[in-house]
Protein backbone atom coordinates (compact mmCIF):
# COMPACT_ATOMS: atom_id res chain seq x y z
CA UNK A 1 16.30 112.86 -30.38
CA UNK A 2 18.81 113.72 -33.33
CA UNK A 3 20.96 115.72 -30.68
CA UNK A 4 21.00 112.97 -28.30
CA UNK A 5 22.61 110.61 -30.74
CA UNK A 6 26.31 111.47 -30.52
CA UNK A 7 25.87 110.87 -26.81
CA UNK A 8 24.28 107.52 -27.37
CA UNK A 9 26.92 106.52 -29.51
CA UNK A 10 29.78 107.55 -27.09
CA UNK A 11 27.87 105.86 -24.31
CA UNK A 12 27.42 102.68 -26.23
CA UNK A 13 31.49 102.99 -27.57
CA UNK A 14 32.27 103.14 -23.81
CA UNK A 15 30.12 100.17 -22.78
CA UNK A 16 31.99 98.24 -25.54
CA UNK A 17 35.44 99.18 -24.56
CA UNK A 18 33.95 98.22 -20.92
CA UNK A 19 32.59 95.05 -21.97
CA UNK A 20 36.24 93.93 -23.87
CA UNK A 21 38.45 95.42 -21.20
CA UNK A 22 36.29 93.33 -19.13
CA UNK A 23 36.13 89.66 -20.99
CA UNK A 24 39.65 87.53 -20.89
CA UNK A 25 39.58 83.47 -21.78
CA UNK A 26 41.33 81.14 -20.38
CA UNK A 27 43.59 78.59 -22.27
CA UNK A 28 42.98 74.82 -21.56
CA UNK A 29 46.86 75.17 -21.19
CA UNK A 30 46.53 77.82 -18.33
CA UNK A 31 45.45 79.13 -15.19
CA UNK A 32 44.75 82.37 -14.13
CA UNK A 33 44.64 84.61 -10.96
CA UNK A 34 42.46 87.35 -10.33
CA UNK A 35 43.34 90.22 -8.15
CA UNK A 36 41.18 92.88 -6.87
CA UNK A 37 43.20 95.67 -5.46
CA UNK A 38 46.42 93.41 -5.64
CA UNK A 39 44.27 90.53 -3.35
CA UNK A 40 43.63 86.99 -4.93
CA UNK A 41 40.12 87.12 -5.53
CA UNK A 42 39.75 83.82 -7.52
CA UNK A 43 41.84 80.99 -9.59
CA UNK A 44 40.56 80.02 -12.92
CA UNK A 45 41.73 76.58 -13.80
CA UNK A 46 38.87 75.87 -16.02
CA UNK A 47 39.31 76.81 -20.11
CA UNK A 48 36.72 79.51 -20.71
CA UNK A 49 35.39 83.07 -21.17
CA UNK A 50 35.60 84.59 -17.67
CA UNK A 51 34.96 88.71 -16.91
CA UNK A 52 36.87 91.10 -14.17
CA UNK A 53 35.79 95.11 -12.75
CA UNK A 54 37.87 96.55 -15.05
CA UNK A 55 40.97 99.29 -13.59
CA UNK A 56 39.72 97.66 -10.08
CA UNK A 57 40.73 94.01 -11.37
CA UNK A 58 43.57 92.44 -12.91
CA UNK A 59 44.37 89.02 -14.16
CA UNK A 60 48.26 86.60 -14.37
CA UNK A 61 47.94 83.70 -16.33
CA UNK A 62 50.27 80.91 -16.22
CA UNK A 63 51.47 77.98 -17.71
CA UNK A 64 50.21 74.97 -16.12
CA UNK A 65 52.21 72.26 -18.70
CA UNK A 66 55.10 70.78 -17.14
CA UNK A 67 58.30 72.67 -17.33
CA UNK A 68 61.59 71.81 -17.90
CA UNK A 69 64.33 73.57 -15.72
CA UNK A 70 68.01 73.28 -17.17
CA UNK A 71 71.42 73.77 -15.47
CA UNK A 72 73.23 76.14 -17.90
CA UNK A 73 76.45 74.89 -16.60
CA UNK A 74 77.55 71.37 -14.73
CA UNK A 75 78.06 72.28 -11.00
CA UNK A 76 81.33 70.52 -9.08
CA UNK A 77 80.12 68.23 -6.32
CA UNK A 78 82.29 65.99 -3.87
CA UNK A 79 81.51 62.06 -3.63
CA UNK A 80 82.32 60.16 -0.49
CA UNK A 81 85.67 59.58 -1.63
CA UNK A 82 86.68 63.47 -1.99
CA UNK A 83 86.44 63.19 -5.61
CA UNK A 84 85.13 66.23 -7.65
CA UNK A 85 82.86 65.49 -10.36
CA UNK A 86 81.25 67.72 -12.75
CA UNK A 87 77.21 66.72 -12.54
CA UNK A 88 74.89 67.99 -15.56
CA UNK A 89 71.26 67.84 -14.54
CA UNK A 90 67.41 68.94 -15.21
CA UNK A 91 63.90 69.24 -13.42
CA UNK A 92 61.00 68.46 -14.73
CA UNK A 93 58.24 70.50 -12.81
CA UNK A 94 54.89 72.22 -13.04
CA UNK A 95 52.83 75.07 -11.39
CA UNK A 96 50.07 73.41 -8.79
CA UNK A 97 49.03 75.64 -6.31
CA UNK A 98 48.96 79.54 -8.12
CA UNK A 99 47.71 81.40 -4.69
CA UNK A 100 51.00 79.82 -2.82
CA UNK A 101 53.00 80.21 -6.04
CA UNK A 102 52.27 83.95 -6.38
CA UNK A 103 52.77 84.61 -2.50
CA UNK A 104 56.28 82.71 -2.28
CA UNK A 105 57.52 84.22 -5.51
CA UNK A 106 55.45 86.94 -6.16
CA UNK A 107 54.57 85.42 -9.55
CA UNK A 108 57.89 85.52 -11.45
CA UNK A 109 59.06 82.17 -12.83
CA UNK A 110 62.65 83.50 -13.00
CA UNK A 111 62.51 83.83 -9.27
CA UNK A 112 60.64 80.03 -8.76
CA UNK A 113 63.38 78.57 -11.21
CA UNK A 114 66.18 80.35 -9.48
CA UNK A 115 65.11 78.61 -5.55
CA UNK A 116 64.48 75.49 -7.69
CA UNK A 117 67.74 75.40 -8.86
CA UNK A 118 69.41 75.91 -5.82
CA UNK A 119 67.58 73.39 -4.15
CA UNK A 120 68.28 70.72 -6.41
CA UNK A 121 72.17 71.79 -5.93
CA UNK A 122 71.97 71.10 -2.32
CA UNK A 123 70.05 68.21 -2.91
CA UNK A 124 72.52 66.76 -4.92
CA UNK A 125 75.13 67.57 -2.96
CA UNK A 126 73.83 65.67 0.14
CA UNK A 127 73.07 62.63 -2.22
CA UNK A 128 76.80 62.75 -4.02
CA UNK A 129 78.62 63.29 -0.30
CA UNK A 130 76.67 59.72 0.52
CA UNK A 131 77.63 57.66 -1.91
CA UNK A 132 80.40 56.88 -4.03
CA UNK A 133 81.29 57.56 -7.66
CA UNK A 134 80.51 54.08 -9.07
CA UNK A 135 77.15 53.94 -6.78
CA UNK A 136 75.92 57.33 -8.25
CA UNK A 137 76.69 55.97 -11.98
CA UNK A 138 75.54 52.40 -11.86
CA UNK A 139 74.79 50.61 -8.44
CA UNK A 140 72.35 52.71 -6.89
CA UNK A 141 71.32 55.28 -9.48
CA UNK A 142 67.08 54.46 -9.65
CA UNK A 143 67.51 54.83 -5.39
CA UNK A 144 69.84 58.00 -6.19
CA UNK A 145 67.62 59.63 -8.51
CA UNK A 146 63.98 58.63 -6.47
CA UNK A 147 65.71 60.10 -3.56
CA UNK A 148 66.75 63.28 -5.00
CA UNK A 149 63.06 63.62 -6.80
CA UNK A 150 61.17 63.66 -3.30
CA UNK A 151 63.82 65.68 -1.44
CA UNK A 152 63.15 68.51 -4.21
CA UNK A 153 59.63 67.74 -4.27
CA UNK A 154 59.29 68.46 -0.40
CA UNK A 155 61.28 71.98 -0.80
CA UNK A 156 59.31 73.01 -3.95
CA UNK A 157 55.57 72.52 -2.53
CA UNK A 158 56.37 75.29 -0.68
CA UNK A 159 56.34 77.67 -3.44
CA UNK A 160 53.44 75.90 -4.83
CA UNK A 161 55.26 74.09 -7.37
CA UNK A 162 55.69 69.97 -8.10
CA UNK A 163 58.91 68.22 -9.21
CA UNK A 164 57.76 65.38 -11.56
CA UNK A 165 61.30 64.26 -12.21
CA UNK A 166 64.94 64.86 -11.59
CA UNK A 167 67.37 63.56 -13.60
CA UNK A 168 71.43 63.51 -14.04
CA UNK A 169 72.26 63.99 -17.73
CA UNK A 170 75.90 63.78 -17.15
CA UNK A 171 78.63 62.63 -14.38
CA UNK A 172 82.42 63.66 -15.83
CA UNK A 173 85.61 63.77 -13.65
CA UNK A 174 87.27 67.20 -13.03
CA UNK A 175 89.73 67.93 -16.38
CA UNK A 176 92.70 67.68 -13.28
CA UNK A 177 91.46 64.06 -12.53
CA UNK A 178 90.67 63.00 -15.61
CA UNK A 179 94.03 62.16 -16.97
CA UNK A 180 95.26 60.01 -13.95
CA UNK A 181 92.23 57.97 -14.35
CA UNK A 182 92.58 57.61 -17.76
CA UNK A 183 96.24 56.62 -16.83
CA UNK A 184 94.99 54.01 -14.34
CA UNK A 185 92.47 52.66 -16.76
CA UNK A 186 95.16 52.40 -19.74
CA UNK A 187 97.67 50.56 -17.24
CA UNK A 188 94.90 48.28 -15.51
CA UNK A 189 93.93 47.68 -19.48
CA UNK A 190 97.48 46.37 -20.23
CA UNK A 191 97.37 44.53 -16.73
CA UNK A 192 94.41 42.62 -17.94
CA UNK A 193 95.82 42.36 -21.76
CA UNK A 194 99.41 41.12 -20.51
CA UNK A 195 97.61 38.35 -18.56
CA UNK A 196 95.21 37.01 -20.88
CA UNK A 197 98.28 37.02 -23.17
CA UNK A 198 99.95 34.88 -20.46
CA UNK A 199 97.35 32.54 -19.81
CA UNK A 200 96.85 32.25 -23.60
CA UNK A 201 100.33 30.66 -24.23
CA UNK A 202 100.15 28.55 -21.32
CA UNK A 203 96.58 27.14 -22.55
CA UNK A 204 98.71 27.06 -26.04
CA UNK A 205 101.14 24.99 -25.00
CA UNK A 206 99.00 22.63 -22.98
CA UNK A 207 97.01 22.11 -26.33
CA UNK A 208 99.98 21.71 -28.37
CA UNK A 209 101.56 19.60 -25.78
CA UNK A 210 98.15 17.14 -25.83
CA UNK A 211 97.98 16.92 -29.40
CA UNK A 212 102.04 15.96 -29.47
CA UNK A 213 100.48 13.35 -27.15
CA UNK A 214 97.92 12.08 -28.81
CA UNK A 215 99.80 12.03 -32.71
CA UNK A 216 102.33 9.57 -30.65
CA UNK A 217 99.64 7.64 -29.45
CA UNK A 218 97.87 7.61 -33.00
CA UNK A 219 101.20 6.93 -34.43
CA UNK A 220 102.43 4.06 -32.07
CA UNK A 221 98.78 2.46 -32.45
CA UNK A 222 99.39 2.74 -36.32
CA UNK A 223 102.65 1.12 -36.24
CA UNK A 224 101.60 -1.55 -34.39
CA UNK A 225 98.64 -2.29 -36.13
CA UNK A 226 101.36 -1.96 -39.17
CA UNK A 227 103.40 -4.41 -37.75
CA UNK A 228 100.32 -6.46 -36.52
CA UNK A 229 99.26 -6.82 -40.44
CA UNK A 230 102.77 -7.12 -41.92
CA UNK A 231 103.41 -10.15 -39.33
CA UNK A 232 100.68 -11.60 -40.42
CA UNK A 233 101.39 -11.27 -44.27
CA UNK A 234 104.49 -12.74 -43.98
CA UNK A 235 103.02 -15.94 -41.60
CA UNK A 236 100.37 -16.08 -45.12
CA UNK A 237 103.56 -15.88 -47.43
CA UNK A 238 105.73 -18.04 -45.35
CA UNK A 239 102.58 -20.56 -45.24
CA UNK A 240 102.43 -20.58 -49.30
CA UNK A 241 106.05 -20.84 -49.83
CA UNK A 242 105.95 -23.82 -47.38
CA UNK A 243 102.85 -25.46 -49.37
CA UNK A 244 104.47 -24.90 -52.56
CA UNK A 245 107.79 -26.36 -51.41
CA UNK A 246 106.18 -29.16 -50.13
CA UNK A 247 104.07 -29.80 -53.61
CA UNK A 248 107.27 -29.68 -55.66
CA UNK A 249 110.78 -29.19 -53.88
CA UNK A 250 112.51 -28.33 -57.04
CA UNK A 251 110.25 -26.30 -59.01
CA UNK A 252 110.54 -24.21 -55.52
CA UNK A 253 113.85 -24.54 -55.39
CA UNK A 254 114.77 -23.27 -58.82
CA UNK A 255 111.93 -20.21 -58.56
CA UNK A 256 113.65 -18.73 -55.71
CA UNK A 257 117.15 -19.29 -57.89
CA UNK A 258 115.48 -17.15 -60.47
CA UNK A 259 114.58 -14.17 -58.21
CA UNK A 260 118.10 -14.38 -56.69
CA UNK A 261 119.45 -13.99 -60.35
CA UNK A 262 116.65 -10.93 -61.31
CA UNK A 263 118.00 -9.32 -57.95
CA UNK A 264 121.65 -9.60 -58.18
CA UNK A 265 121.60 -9.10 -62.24
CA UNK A 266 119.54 -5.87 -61.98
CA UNK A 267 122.26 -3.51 -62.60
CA UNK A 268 124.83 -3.91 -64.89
CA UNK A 269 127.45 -2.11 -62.53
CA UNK A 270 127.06 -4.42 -60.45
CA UNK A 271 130.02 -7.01 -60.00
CA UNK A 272 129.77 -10.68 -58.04
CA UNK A 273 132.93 -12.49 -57.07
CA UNK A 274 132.30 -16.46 -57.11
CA UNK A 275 133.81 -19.85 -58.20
CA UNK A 276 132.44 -21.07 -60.95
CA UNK A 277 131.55 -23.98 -59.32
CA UNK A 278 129.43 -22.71 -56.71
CA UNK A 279 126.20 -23.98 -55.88
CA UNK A 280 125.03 -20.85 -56.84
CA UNK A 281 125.23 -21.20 -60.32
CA UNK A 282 123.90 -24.47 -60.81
CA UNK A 283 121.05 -23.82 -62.41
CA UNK A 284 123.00 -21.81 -65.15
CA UNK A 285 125.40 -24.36 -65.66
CA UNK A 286 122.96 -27.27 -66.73
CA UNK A 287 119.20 -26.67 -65.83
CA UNK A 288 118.26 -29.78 -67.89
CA UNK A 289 120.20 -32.18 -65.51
CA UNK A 290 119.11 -30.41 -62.02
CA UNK A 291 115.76 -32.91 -61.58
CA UNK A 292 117.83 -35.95 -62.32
């Protein structure tokens, strides 16, 4: 029994090197293929512990998250008016048949990523050649990009493989183009500028013009009403004077004497040229006798 040990040992050794060479798992994140003699023998989409015949059996796992394909450089495309734009884009995508997958590729991602770039290229091509510069950017660029998604989504199901999204990350002129444009753009700018300017100062003047209007309209309406009160002060003076005049002619008579004398007195420069005699004075000559 003691002899046979070292070959019990060995034999059990081998049956665990069997057994582990044997087991794999499988990631809830992948999916694996098993081949038997290079023939797809089963797909294992379910996380788990799973077995194979080992040296008759071997297993290619695969990512089945979604994927994110990126143009390393912008590619030049033509719009329907024969400009050249430089287009930036990705792919979002993901692995969902593995048996076609491995067939149409032969399992290399490089490969899939390579026939999904292209198509995208072409698909964008056709899309750009249809439609024109401002349609691609802003008019029609949900209808664009929906378009563009099921036209690469048709191509890639053939190598097993589904196109979630496709999406444009950037649309820039040519470097050739882009400094006309930008010389259009700064002279259409000035267009614009120039006539807001000019129908600024017209819309100036017409305000200043109606507000010259309407300060002569305020002002005539002021004068008058001016003129309007003033009239009508001097009706209430010229009524008093009259009432006082008629109360007492000569107390009237010799009040309005005195403010002639305050006026014409007020300065001493001032020099009057009379007869002596003249009416004027009368009241300087003998104010005790003027009553009688």
């Amino acid at each position: 029994m003691q002899k046979n040990l070292p070959f019990i040992g060995i034999v059990i050794l081998l049956l665990l090197i069997t057994l582990v060479m044997s087991a794999y798992t499988v990631d809830q994140r992948q999916a694996a293929i098993k081949f038997r003699l290079g023939e797809v023998r089963a797909i294992q989409k379910e996380p788990g512990l799973y077995f194979k015949l080992p040296m008759i059996e071997n297993i290619r796992v695969y990512d089945t998250r979604i994927q994110t394909l990126d143009t390393k450089d912008p590619e030049r495309i033509q719009t329907k008016e024969k400009n050249n734009v430089l287009v930036d884009s990705f792919v979002k995508y993901r692995i969902v048949d593995f048996q076609q997958f491995f067939v149409s590729t032969g399992g290399d991602i490089a490969r899939a990523e390579l026939r999904l770039s292209q198509s995208v290229n072409d698909d964008l091509r056709a899309e750009f050649g249809q439609r024109s510069l401002a349609e691609v950017i802003s008019g029609e660029r949900d209808k664009f990009m929906a378009n563009l998604r099921v036209k690469t989504d048709k191509d890639a199901r053939s190598i097993g493989v589904e196109v979630l999204d496709v999406r444009l990350k950037r649309v820039d002129l040519v470097p050739e183009i882009s400094a006309d444009v930008y010389r259009r753009m700064d002279s259409e700018r000035k267009r614009v500028a120039n006539e807001l300017r000019s129908t600024g100062s017209g819309e100036a003047e017409k305000i200043r013009a109606e507000a010259e209007r309407e300060r002569g309209v305020l002002l005539a309406k002021a004068y008058r009403d001016a003129q309007k009160v003033k009239g009508e002060g001097d009706a209430e003076a010229s009524k008093i004077y009259a009432q006082a005049f008629t109360k007492n002619p000569e107390f009237y008579a010799f009040y309005r004497s005195m403010e002639a004398y305050q006026k014409s007195f007020k300065n001493r420069s001032d020099v009057m040229v009379l007869d002596p005699s003249s009416e004027f004075f009368k009241y300087l000559k003998s104010p005790g006798k003027v009553g009688k």
